[in-house]
Protein backbone atom coordinates (compact mmCIF):
# COMPACT_ATOMS: atom_id res chain seq x y z
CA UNK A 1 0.00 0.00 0.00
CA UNK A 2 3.21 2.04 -0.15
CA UNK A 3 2.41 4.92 -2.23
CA UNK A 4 -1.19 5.38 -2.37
CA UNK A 5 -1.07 8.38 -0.47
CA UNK A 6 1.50 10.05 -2.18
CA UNK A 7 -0.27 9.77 -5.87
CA UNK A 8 -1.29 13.10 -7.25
CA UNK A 9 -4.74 12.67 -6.42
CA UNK A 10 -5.38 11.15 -3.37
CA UNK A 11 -3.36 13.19 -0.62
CA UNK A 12 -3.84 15.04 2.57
CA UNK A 13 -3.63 17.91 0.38
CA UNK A 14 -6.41 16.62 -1.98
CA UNK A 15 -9.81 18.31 -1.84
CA UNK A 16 -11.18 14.63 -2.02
CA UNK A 17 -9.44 13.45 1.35
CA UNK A 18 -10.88 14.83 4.41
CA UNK A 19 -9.59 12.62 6.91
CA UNK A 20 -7.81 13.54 9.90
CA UNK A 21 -4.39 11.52 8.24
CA UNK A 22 -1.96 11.39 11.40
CA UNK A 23 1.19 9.19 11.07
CA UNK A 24 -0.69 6.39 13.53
CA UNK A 25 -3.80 6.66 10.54
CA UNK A 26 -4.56 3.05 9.49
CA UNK A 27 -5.48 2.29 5.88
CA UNK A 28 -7.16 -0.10 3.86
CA UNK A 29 -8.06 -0.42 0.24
CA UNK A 30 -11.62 -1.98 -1.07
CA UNK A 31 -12.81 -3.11 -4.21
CA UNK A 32 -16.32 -2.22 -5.98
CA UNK A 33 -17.72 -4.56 -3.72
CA UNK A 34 -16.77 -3.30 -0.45
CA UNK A 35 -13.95 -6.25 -0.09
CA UNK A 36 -10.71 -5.86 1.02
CA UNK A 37 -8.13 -5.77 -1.55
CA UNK A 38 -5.14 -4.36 0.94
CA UNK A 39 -4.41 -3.59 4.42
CA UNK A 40 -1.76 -1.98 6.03
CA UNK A 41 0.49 -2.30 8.99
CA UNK A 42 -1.16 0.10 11.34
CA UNK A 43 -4.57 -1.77 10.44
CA UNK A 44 -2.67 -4.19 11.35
CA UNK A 45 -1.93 -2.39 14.54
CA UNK A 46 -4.96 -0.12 15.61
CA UNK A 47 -7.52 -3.47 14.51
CA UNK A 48 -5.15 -6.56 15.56
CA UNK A 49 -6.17 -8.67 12.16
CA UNK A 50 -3.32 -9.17 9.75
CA UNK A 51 -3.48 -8.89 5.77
CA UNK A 52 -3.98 -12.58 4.98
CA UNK A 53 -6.86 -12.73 7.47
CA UNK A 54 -9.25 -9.41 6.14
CA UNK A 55 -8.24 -9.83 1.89
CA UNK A 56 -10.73 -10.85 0.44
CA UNK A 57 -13.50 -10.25 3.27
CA UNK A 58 -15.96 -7.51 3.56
CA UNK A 59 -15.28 -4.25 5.30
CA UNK A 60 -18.77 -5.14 7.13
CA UNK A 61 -17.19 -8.15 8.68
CA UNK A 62 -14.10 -5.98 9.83
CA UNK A 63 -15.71 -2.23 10.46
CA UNK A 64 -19.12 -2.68 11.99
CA UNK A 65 -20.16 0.06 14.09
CA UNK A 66 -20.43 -2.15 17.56
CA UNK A 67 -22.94 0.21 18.77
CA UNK A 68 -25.26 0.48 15.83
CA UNK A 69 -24.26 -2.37 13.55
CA UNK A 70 -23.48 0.39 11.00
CA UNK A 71 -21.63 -1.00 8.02
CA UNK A 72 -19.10 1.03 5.62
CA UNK A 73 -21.54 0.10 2.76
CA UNK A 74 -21.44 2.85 -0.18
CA UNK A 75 -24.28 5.52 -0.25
CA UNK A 76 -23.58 5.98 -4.26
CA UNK A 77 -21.95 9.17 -3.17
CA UNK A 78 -18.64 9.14 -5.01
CA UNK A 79 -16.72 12.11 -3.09
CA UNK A 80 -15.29 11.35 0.13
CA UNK A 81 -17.48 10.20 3.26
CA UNK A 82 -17.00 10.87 6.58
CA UNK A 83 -17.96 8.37 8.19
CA UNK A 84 -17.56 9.77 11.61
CA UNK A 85 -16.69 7.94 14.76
CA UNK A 86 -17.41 4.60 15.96
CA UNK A 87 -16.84 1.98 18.15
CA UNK A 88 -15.01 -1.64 16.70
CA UNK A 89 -14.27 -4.58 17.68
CA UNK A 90 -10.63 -5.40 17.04
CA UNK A 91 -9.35 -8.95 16.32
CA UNK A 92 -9.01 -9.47 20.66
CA UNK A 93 -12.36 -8.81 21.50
CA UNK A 94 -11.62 -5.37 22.49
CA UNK A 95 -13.41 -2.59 21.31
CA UNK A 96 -11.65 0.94 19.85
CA UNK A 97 -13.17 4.01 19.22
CA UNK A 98 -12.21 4.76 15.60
CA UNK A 99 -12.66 8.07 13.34
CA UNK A 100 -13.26 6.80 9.81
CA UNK A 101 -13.31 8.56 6.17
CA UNK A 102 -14.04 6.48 2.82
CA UNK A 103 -12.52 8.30 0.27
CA UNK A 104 -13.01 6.97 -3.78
CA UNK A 105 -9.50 5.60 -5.53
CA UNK A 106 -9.18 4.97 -9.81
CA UNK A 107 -8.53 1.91 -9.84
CA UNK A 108 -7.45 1.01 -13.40
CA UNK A 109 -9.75 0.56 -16.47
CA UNK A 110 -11.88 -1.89 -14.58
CA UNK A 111 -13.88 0.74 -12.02
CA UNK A 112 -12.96 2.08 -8.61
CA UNK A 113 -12.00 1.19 -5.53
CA UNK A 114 -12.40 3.11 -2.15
CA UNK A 115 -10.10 4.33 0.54
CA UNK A 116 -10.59 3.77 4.12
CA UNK A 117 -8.46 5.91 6.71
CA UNK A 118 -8.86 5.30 10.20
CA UNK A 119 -7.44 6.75 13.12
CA UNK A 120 -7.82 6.06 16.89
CA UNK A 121 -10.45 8.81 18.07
CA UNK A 122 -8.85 8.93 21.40
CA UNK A 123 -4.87 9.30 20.47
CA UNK A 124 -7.06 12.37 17.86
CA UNK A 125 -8.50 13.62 20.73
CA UNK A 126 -4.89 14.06 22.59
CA UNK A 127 -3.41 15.21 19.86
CA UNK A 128 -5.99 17.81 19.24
CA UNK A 129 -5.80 19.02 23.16
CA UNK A 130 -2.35 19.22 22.90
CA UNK A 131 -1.94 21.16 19.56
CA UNK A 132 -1.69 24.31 20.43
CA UNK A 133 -3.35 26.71 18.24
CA UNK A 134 -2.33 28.75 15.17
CA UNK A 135 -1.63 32.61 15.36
CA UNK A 136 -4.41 34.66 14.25
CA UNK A 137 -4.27 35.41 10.79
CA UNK A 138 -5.08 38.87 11.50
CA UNK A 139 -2.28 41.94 10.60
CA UNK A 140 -0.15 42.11 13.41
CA UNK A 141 2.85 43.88 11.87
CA UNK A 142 3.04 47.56 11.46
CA UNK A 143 1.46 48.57 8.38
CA UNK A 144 4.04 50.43 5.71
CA UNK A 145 2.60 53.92 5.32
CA UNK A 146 4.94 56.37 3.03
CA UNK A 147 5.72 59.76 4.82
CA UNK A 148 5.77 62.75 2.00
């Protein structure tokens, strides 16, 4: 999955990508059909299941909402969803509160795929406490008048 963030159109600078993208951000690539086609490490990580286990399988099975039973299935909205946050169930029984975006990928000639960015709501919520916040954009340097 090396590299799918970087192309010209999917980014964190992309209008299309509106997920909060941290380095910790886990990501996942579907098919048409909602099925994984790749998974990477901190999926791995933040969900406990590894690649060979969730290829192959519907984000459903993976993704659920806990709480609602909320799937990631596609609205036929083909900008990028934000799915908001919710509450999974990782591969230990555990549960993690996840922020999740499902943003759409080319995929070849044969259609699209999706990708799904998900980041641990509580490490967000941290790091969003902890940022502290940027200068006001308002003039505060002394404004160049000429003297006749």
């Amino acid at each position: 999955m090396t590299g799918l963030l970087g192309s010209p159109d999917v980014g964190p600078r992309s209008p299309a990508f509106a997920s909060p993208l941290t380095p910790h951000s886990a990501t996942a690539v579907l098919d048409d059909d909602m099925r994984f086609v790749g998974w990477s490490h901190e999926a791995e990580e933040l969900f406990g299941h590894r690649p060979l286990e969730v290829i192959g399988r519907s984000a459903d099975e993976i993704l659920a909402d806990t709480e609602t039973g909320a799937g990631l299935a596609q609205s036929g909205d083909v900008r990028a969803q934000e799915l908001g946050t919710r509450s999974v169930r990782r591969r230990d029984g555990t549960l993690v509160s996840v922020a999740l975006t499902l943003s759409p990928l080319s995929h070849g000639a044969t259609g699209s795929a999706w990708l799904v960015v998900a980041a641990d709501a509580e490490l967000l919520r941290r790091q969003s406490s902890t940022t502290p916040m940027p200068a006001s954009s308002g003039s505060t340097r002394p404004s160049r008048s000429s003297s006749a």
